[in-house]
C-alpha atoms as a PDB file:
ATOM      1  CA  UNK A   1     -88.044  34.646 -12.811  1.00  0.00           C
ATOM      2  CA  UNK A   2     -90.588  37.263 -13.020  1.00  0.00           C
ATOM      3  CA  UNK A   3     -94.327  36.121 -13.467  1.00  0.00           C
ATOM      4  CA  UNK A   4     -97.728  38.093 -14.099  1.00  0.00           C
ATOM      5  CA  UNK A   5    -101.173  37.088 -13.607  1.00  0.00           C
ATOM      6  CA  UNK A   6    -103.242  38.909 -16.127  1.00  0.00           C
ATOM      7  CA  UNK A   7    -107.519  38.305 -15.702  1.00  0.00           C
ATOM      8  CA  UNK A   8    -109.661  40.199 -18.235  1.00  0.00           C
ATOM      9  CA  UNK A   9    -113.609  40.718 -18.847  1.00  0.00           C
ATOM     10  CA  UNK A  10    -116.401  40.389 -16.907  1.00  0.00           C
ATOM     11  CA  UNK A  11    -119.554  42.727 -16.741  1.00  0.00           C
ATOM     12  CA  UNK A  12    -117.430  45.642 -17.338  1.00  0.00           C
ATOM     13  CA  UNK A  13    -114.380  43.970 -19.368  1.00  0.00           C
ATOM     14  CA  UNK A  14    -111.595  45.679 -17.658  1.00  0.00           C
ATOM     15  CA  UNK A  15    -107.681  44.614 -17.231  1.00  0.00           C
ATOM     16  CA  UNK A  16    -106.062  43.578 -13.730  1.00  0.00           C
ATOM     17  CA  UNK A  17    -102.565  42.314 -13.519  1.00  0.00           C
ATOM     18  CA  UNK A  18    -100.556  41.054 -10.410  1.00  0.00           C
ATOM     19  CA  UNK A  19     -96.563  40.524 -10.756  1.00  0.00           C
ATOM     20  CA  UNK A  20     -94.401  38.235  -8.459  1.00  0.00           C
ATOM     21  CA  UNK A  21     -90.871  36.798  -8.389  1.00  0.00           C
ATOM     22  CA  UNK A  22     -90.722  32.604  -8.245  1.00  0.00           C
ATOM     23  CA  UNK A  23     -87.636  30.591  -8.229  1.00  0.00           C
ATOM     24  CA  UNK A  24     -88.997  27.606  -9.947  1.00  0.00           C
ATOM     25  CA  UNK A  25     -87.181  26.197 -12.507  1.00  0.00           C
ATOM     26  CA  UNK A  26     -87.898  26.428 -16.680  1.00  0.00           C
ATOM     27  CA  UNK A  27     -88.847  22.223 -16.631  1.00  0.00           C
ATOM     28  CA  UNK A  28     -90.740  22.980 -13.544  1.00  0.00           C
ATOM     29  CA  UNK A  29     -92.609  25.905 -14.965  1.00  0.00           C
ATOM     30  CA  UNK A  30     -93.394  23.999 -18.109  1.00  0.00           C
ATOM     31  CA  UNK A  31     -94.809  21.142 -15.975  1.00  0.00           C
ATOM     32  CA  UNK A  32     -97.301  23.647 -14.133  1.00  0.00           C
ATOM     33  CA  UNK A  33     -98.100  25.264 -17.792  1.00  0.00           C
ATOM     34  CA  UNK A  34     -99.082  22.076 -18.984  1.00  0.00           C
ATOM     35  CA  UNK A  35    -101.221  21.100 -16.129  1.00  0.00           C
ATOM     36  CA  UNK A  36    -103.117  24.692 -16.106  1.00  0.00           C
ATOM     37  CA  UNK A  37    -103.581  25.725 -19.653  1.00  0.00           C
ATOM     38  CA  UNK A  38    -106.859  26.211 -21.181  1.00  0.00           C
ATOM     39  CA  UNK A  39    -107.773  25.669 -24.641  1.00  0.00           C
ATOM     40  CA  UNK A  40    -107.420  29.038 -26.301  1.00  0.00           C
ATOM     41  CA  UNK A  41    -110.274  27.968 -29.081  1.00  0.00           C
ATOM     42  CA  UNK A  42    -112.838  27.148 -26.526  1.00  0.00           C
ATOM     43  CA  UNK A  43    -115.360  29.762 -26.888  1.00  0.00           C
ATOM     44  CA  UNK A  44    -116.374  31.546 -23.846  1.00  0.00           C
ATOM     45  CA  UNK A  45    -119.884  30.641 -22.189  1.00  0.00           C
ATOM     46  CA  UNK A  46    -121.480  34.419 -21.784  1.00  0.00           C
ATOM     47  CA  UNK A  47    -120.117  37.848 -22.741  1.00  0.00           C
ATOM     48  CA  UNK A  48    -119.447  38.379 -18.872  1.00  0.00           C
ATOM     49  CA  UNK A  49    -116.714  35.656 -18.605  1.00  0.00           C
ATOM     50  CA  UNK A  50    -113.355  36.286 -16.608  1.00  0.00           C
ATOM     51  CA  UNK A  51    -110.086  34.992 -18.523  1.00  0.00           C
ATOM     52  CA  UNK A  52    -107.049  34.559 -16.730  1.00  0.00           C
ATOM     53  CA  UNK A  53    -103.468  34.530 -18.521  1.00  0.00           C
ATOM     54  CA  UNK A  54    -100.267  33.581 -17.131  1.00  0.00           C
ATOM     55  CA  UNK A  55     -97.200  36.057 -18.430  1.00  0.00           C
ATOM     56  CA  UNK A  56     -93.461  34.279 -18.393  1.00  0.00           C
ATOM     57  CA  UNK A  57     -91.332  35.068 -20.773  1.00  0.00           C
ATOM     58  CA  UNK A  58     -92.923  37.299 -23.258  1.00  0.00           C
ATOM     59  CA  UNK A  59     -95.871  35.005 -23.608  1.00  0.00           C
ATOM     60  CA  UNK A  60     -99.205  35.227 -22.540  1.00  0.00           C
ATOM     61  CA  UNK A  61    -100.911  31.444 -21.743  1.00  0.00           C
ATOM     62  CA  UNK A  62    -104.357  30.974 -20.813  1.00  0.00           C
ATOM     63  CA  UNK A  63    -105.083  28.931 -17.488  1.00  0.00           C
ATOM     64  CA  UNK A  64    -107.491  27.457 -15.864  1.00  0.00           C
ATOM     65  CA  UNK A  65    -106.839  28.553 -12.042  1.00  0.00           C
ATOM     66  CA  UNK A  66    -109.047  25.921 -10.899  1.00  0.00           C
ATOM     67  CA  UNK A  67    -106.564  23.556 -11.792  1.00  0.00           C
ATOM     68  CA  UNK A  68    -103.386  25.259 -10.187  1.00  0.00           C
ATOM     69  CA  UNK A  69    -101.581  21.947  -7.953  1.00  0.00           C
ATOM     70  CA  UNK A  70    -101.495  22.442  -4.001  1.00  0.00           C
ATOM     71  CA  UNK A  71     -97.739  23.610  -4.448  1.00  0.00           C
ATOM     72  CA  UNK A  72     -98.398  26.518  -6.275  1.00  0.00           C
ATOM     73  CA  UNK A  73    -101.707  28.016  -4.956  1.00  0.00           C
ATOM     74  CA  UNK A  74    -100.291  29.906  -2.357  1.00  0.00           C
ATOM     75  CA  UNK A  75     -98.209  31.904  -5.321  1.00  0.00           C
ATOM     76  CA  UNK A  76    -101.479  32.218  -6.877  1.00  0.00           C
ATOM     77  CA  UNK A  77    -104.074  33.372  -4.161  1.00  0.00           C
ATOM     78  CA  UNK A  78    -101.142  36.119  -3.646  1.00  0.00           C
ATOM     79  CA  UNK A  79    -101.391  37.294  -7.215  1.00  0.00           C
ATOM     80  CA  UNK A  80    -105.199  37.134  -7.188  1.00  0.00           C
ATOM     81  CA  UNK A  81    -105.331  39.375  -4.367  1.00  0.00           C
ATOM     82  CA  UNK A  82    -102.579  41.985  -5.694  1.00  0.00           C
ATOM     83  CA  UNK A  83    -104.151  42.253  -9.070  1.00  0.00           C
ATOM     84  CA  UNK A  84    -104.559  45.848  -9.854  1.00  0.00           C
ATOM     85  CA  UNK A  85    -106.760  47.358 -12.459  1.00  0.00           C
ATOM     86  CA  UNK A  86    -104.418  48.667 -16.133  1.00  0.00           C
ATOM     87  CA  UNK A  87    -105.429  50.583 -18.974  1.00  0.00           C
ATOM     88  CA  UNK A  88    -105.912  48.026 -21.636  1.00  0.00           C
END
């Protein structure tokens, strides 16, 4: 399956997004959405905060990356380093 990392904002709120294939299954995926997902109502703390969003699916969650488990942060790091700026 076909995942994207998408991080927006900071000091000059611009889009990045990073795309990679995984072979983890759906319960597997839902598991790691679970443990990564933000609140969506939490307000953020300044106007210069960065939101990341993981796309699967046609949905867009928001995640805490902080809290990504030791299996998955190499799959991570990689998309953090790919990410590539989009026109919003």
């Amino acid at each position: 399956m076909e995942i994207k990392l998408q991080r927006f904002g900071g000091m000059i709120p611009m889009k990045q997004e990073a795309t990679t294939q995984v072979s983890w299954s759906d319960k597997e995926l839902q598991q790691l959405i679970d443990h990564i997902c933000r609140d969506e109502k939490k307000e953020p703390e300044s106007m210069n905060e960065i939101c990341h969003y993981l796309a699967v699916d046609g949905r867009e969650i928001p995640v805490d990356l902080k809290k990504v488990p030791p299996k998955y942060k190499a799959t991570f790091e990689g998309l953090k380093a790919e990410l590539k700026y989009v026109k919003a």
